[in-house]
C-alpha atoms as a PDB file:
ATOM      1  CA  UNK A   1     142.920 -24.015  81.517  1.00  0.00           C
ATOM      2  CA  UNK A   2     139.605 -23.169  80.536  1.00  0.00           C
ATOM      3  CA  UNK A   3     140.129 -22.941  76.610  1.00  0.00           C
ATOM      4  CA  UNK A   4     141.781 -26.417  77.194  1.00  0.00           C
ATOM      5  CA  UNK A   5     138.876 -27.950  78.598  1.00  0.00           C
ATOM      6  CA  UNK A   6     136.814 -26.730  75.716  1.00  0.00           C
ATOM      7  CA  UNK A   7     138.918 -28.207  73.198  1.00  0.00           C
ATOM      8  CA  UNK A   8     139.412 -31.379  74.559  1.00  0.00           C
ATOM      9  CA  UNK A   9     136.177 -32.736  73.485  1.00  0.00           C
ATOM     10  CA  UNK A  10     137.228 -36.785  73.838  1.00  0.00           C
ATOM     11  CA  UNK A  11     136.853 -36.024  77.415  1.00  0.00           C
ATOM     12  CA  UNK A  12     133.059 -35.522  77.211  1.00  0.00           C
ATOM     13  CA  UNK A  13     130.719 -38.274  77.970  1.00  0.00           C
ATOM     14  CA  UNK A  14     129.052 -39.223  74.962  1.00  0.00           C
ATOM     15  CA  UNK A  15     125.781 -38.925  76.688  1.00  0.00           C
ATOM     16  CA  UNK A  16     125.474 -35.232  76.632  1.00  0.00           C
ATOM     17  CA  UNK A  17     126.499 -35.184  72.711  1.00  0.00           C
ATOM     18  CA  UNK A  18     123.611 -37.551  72.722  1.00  0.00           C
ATOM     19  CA  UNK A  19     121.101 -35.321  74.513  1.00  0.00           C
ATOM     20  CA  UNK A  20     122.623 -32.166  72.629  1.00  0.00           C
ATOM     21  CA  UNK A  21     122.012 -33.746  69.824  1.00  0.00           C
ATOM     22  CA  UNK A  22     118.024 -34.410  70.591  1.00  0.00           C
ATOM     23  CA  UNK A  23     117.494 -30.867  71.583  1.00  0.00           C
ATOM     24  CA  UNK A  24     118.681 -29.328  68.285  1.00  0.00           C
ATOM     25  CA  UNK A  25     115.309 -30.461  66.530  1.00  0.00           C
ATOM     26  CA  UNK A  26     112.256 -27.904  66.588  1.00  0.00           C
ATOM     27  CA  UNK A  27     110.071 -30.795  66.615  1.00  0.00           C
ATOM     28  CA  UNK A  28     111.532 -32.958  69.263  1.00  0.00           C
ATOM     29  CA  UNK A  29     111.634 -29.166  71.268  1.00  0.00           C
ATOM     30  CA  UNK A  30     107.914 -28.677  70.900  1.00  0.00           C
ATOM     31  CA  UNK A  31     107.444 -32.784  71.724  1.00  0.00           C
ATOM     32  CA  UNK A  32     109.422 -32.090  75.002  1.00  0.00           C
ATOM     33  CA  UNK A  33     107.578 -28.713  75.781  1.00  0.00           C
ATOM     34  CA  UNK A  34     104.122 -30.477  75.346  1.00  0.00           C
ATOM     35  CA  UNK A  35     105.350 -33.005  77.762  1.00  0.00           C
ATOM     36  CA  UNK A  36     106.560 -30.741  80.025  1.00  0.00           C
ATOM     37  CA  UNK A  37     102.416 -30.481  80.848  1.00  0.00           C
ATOM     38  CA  UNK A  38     101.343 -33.546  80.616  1.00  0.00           C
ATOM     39  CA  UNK A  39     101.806 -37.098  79.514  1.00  0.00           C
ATOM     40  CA  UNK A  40     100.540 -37.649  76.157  1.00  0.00           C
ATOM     41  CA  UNK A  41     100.239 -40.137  73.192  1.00  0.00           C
ATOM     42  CA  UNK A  42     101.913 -40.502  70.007  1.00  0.00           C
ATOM     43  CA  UNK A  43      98.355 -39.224  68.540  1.00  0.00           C
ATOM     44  CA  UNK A  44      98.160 -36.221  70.722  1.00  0.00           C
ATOM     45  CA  UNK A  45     101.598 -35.487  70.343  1.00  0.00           C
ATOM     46  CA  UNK A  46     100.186 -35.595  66.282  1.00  0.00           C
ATOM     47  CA  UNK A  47      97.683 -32.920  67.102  1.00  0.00           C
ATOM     48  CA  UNK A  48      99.823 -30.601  69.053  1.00  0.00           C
ATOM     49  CA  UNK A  49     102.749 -30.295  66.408  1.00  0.00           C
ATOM     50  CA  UNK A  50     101.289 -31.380  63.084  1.00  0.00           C
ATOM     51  CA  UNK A  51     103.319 -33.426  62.549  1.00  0.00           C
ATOM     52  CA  UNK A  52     103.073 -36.898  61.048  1.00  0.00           C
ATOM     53  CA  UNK A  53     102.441 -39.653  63.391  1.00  0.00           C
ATOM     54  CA  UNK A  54     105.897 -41.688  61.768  1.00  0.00           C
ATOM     55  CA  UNK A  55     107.764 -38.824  62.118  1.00  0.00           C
ATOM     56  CA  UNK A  56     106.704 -37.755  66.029  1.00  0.00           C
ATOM     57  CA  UNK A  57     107.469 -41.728  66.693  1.00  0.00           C
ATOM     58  CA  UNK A  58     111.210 -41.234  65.269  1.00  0.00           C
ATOM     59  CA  UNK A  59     111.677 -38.198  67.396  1.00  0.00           C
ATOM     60  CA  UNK A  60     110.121 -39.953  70.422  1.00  0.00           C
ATOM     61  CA  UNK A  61     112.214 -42.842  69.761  1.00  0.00           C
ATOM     62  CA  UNK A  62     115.330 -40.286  69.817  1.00  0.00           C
ATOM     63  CA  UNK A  63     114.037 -38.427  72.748  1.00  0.00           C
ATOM     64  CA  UNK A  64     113.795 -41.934  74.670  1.00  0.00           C
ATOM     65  CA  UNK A  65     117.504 -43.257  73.279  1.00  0.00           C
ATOM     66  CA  UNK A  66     118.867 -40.200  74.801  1.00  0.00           C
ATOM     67  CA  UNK A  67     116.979 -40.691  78.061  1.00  0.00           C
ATOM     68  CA  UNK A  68     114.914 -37.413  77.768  1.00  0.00           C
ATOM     69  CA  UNK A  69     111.296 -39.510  77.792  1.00  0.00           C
ATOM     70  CA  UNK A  70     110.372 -42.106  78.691  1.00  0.00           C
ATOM     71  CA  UNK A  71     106.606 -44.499  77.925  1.00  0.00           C
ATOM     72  CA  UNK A  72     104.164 -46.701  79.084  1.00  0.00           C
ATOM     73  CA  UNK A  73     101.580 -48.761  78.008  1.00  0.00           C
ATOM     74  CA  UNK A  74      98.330 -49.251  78.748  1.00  0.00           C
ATOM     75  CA  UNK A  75      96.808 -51.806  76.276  1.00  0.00           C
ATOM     76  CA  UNK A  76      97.155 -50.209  72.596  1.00  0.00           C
ATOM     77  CA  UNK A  77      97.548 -46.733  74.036  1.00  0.00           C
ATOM     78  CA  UNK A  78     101.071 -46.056  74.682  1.00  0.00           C
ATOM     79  CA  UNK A  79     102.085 -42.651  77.053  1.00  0.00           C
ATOM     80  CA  UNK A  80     104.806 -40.725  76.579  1.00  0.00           C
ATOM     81  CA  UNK A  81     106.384 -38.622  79.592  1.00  0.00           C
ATOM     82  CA  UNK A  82     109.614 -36.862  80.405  1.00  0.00           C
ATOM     83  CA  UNK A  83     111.699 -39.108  81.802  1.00  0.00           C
ATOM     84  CA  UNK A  84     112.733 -37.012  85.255  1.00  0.00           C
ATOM     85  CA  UNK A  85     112.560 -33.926  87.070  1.00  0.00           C
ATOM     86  CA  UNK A  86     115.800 -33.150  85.634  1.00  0.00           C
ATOM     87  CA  UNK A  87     114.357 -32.721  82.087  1.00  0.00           C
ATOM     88  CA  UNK A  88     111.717 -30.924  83.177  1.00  0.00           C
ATOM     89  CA  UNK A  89     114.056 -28.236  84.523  1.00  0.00           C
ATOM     90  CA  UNK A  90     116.374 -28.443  81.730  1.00  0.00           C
ATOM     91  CA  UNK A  91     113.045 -28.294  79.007  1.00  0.00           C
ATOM     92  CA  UNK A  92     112.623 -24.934  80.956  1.00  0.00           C
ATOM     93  CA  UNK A  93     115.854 -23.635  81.587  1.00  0.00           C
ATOM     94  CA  UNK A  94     115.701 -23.509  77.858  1.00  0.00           C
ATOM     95  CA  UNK A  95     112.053 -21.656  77.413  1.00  0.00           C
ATOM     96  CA  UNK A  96     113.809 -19.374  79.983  1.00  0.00           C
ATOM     97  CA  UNK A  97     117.069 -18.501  77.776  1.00  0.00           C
ATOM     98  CA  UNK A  98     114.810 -17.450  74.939  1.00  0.00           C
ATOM     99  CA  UNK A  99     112.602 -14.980  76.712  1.00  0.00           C
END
């Protein structure tokens, strides 16, 4: 019955594909992780991954289609945070596996 489940994948809501699919980036990991102590912006989100500001705004604008952040703005400035306490737990569920 097990086994079964597992291979019946048209059962699974597409929304965990979709947040599966987010977490299998090392970049959009270390976005998520940086979150996961404090809001930031796009530029400090720049300066903690070295990455370059386009690409940390496509992974942002991944991590927010799949409902893992979520942003606010406050003039030009715009915030990034995670989006609940649910991804918080599940950003370090996953620090936790790899210890």
């Amino acid at each position: 019955m097990y086994h079964r489940s597992l291979m019946d994948y048209n059962d699974v809501d597409d929304r965990l594909f979709d947040v599966g699919k987010a977490l299998s980036c090392r970049i959009r990991l270390a976005l998520l992780h940086t979150l996961v102590e404090e809001d930031a912006s796009v530029g400090e989100l720049v300066a903690s991954t070295g990455a370059s500001q386009p690409n940390v705004s496509n992974h942002l604008a991944v991590l927010r289609d799949a409902g893992l952040v979520t942003a606010d703005r406050a003039g030009r400035v715009v915030r990034y945070r995670l989006a609940s306490p649910r991804v918080r737990a599940l950003v370090e569920a996953l620090g936790a596996v790899t210890e």
